[in-house]
PDB file of N, CA and C in Angstrom:
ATOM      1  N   UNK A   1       9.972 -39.782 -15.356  1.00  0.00           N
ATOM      2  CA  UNK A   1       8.521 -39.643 -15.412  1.00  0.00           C
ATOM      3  C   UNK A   1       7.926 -39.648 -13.997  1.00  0.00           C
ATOM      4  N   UNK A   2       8.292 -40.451 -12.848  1.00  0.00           N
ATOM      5  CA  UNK A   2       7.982 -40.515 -11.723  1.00  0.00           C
ATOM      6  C   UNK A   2       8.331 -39.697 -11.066  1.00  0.00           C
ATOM      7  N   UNK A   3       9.589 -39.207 -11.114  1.00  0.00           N
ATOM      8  CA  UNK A   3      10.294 -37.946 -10.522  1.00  0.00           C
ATOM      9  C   UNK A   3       9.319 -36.823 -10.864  1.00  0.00           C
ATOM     10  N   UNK A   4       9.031 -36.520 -12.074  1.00  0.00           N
ATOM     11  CA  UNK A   4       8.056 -35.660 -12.687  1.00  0.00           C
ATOM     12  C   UNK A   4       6.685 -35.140 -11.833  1.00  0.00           C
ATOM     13  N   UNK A   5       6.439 -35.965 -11.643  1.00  0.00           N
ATOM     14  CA  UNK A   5       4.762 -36.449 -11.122  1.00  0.00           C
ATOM     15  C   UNK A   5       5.338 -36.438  -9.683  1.00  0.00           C
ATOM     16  N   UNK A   6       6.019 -36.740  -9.197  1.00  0.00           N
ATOM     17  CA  UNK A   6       6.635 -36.770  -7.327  1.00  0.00           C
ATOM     18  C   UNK A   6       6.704 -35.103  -7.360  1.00  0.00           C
ATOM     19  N   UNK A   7       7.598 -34.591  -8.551  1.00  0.00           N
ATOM     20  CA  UNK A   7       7.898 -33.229  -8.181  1.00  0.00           C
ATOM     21  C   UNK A   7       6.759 -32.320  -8.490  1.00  0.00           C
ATOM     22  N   UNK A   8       5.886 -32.674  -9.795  1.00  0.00           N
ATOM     23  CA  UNK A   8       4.374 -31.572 -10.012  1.00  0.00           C
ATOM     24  C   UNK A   8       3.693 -31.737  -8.939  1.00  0.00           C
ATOM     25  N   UNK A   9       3.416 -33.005  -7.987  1.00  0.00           N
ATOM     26  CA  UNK A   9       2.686 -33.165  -6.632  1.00  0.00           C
ATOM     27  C   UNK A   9       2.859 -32.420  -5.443  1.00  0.00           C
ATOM     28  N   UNK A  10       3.866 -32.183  -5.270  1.00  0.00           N
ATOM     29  CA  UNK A  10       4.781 -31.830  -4.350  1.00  0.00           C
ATOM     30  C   UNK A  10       4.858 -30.258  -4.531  1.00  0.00           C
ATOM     31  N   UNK A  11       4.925 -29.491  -5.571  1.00  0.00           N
ATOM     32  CA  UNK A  11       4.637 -28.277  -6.015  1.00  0.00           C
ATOM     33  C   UNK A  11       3.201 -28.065  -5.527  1.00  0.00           C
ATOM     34  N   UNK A  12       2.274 -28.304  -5.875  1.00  0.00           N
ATOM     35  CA  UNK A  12       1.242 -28.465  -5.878  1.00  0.00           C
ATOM     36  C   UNK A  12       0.510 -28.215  -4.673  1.00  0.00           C
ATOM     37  N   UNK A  13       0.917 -29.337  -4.052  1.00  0.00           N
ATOM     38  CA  UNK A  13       0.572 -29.247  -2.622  1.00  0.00           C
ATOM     39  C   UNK A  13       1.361 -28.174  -1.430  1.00  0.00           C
ATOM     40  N   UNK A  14       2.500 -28.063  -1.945  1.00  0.00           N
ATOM     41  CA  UNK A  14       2.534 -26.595  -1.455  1.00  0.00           C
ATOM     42  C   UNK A  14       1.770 -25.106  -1.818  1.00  0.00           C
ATOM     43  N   UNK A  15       1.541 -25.293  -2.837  1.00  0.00           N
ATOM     44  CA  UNK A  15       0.912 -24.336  -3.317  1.00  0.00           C
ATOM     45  C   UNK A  15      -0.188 -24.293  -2.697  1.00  0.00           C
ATOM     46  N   UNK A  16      -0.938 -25.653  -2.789  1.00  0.00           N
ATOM     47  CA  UNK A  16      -2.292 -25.393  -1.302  1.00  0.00           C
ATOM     48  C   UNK A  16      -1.993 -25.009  -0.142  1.00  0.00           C
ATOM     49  N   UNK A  17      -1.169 -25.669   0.363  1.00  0.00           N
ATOM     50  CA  UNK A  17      -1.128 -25.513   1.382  1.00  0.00           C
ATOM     51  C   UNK A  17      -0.848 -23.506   1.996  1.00  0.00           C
ATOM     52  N   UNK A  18       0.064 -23.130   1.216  1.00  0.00           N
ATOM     53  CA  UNK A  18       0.256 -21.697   1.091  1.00  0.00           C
ATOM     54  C   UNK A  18      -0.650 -20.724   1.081  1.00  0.00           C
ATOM     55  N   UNK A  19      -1.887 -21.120   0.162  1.00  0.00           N
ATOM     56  CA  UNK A  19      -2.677 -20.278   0.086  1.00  0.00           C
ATOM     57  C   UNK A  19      -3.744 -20.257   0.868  1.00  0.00           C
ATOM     58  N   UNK A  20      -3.909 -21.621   1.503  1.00  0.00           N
ATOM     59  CA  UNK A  20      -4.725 -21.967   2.814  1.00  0.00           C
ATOM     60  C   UNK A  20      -4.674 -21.344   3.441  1.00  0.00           C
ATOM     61  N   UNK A  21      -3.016 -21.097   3.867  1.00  0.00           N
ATOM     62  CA  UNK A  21      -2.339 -20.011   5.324  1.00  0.00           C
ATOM     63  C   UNK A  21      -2.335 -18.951   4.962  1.00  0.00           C
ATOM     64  N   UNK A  22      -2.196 -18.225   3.847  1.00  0.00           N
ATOM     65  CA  UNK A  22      -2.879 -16.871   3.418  1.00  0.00           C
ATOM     66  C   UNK A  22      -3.875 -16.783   3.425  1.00  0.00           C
ATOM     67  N   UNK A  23      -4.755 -17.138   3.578  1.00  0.00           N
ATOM     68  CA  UNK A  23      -6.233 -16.986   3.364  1.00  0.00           C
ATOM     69  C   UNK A  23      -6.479 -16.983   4.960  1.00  0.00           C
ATOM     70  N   UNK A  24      -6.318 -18.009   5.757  1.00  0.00           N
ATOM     71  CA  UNK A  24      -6.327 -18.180   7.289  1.00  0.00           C
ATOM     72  C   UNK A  24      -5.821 -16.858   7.920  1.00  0.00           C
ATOM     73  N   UNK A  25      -4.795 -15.972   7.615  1.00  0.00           N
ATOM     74  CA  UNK A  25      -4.543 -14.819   7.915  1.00  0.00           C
ATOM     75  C   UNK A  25      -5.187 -13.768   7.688  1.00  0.00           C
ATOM     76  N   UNK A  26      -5.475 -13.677   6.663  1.00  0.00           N
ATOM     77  CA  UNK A  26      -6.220 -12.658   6.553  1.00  0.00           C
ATOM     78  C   UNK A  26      -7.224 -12.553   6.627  1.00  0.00           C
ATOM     79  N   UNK A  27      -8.042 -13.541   7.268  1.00  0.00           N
ATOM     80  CA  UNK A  27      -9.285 -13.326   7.309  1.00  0.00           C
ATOM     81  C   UNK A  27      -9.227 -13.436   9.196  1.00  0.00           C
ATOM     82  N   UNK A  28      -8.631 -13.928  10.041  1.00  0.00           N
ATOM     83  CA  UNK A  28      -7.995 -13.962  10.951  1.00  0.00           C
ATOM     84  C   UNK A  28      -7.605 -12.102  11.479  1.00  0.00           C
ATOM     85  N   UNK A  29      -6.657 -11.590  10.364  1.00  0.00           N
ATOM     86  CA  UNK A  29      -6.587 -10.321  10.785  1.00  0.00           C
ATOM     87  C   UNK A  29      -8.104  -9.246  10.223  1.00  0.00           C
ATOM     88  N   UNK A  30      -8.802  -9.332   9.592  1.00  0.00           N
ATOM     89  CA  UNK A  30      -9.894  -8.604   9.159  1.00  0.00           C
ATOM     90  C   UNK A  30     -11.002  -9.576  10.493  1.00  0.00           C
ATOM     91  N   UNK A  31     -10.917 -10.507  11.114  1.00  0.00           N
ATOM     92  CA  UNK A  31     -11.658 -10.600  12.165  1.00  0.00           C
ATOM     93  C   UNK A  31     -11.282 -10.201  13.369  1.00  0.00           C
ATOM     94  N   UNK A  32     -10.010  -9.416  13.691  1.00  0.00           N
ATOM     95  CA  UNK A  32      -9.439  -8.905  14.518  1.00  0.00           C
ATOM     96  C   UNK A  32      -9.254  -7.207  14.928  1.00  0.00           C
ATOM     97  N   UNK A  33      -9.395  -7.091  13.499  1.00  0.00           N
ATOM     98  CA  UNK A  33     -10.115  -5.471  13.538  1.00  0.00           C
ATOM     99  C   UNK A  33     -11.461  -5.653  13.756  1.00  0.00           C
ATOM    100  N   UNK A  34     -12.199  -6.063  13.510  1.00  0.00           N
ATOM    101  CA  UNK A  34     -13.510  -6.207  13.436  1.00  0.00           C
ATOM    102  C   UNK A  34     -13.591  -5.996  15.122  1.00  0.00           C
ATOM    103  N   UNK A  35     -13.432  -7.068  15.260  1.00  0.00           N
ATOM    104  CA  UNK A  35     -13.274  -7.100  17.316  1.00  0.00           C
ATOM    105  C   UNK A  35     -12.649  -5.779  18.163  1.00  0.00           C
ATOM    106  N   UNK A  36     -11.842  -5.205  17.193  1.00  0.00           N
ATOM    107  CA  UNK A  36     -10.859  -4.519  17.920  1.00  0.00           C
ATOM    108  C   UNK A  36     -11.694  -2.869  17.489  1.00  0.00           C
ATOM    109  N   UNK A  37     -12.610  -2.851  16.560  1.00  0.00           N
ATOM    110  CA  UNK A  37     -13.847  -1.725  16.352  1.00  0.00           C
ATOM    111  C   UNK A  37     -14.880  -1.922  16.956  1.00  0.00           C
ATOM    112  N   UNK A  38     -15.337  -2.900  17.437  1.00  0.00           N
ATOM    113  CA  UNK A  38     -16.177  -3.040  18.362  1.00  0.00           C
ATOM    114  C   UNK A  38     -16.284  -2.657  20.017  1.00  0.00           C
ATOM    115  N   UNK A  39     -14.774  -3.540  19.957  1.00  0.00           N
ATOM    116  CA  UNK A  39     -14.481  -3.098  21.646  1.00  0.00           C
ATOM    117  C   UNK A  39     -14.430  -1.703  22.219  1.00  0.00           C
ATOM    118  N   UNK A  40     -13.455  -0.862  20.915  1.00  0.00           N
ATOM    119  CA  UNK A  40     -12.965   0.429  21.034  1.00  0.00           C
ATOM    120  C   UNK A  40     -14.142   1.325  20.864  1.00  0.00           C
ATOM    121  N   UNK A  41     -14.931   0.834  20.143  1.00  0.00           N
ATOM    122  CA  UNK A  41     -15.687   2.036  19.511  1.00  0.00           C
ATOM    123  C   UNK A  41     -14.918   2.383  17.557  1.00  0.00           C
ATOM    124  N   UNK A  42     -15.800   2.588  17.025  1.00  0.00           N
ATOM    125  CA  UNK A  42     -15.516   2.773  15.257  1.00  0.00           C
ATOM    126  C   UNK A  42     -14.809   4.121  15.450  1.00  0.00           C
ATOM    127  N   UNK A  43     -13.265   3.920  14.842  1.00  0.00           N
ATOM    128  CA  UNK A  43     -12.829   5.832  14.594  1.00  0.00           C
ATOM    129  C   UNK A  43     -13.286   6.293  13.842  1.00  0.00           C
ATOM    130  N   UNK A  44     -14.027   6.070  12.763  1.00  0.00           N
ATOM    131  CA  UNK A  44     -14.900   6.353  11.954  1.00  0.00           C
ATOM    132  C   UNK A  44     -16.190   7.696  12.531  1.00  0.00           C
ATOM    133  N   UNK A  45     -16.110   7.399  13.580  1.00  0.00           N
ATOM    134  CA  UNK A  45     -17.529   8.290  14.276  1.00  0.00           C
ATOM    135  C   UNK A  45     -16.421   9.667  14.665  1.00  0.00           C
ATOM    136  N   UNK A  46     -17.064  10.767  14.599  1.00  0.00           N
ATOM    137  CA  UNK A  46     -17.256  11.842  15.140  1.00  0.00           C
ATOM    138  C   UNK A  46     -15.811  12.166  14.686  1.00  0.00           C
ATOM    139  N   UNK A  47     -15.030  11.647  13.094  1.00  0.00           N
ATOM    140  CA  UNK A  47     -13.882  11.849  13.199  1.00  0.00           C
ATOM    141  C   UNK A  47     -13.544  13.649  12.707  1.00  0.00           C
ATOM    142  N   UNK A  48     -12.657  14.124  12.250  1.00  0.00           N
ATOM    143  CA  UNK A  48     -12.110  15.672  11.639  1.00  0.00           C
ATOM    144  C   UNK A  48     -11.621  15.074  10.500  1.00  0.00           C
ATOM    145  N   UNK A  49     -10.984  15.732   9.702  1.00  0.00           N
ATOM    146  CA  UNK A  49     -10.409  15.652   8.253  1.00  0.00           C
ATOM    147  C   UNK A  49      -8.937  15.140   8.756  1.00  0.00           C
ATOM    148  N   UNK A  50      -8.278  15.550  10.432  1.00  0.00           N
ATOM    149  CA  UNK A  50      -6.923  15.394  10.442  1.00  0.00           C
ATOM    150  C   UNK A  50      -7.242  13.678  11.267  1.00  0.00           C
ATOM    151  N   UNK A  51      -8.383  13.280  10.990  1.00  0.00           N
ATOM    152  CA  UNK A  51      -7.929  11.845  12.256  1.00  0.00           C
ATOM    153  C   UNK A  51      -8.165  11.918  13.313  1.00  0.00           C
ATOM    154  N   UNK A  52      -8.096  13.054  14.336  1.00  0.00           N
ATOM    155  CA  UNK A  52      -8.492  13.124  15.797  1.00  0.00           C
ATOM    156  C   UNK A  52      -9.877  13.424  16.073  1.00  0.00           C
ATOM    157  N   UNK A  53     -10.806  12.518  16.997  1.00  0.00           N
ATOM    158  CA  UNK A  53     -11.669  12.451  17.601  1.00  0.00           C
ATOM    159  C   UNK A  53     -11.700  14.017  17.788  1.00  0.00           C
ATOM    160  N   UNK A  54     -13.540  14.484  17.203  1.00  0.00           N
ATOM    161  CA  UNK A  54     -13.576  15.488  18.269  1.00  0.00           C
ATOM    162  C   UNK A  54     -14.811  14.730  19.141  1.00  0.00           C
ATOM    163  N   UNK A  55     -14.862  16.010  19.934  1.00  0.00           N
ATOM    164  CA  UNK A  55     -15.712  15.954  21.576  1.00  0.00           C
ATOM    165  C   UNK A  55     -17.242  16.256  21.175  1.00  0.00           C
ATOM    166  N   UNK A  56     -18.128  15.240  21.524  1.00  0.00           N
ATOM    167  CA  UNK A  56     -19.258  15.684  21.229  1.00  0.00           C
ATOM    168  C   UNK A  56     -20.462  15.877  22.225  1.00  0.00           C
ATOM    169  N   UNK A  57     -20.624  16.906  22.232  1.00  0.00           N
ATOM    170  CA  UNK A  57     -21.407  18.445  23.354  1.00  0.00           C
ATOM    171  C   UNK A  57     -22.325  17.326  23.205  1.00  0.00           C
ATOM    172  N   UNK A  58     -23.112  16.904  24.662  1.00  0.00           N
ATOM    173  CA  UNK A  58     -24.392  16.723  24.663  1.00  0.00           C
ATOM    174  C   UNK A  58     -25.250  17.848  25.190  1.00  0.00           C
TER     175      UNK A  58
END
């Protein structure tokens, strides 16, 4: 019975702990793009259908 309850605890708390550090990552890497679209500039702007930047005529 104690073993029981030592071992559902122990499950348990890994299981927090796991999803803590998943969660810490990925929000870690989605704040790292974030930074890393900012710095660069969004590829999103002025993109083509194939992905490459075009040049925009002022």
């Amino acid at each position: 019975m104690v073993r029981t309850k030592a071992l559902l605890i122990a499950i348990a708390t890994i299981l927090a702990v796991g999803s803590a550090g998943i969660w810490f990552l990925i929000s870690e890497k989605q704040e790292a793009q974030e930074r890393r679209a900012k710095f660069f500039g969004s590829s999103k702007e002025y993109t083509t259908s194939g992905g490459e930047k075009m040049k925009v005529e002022w």
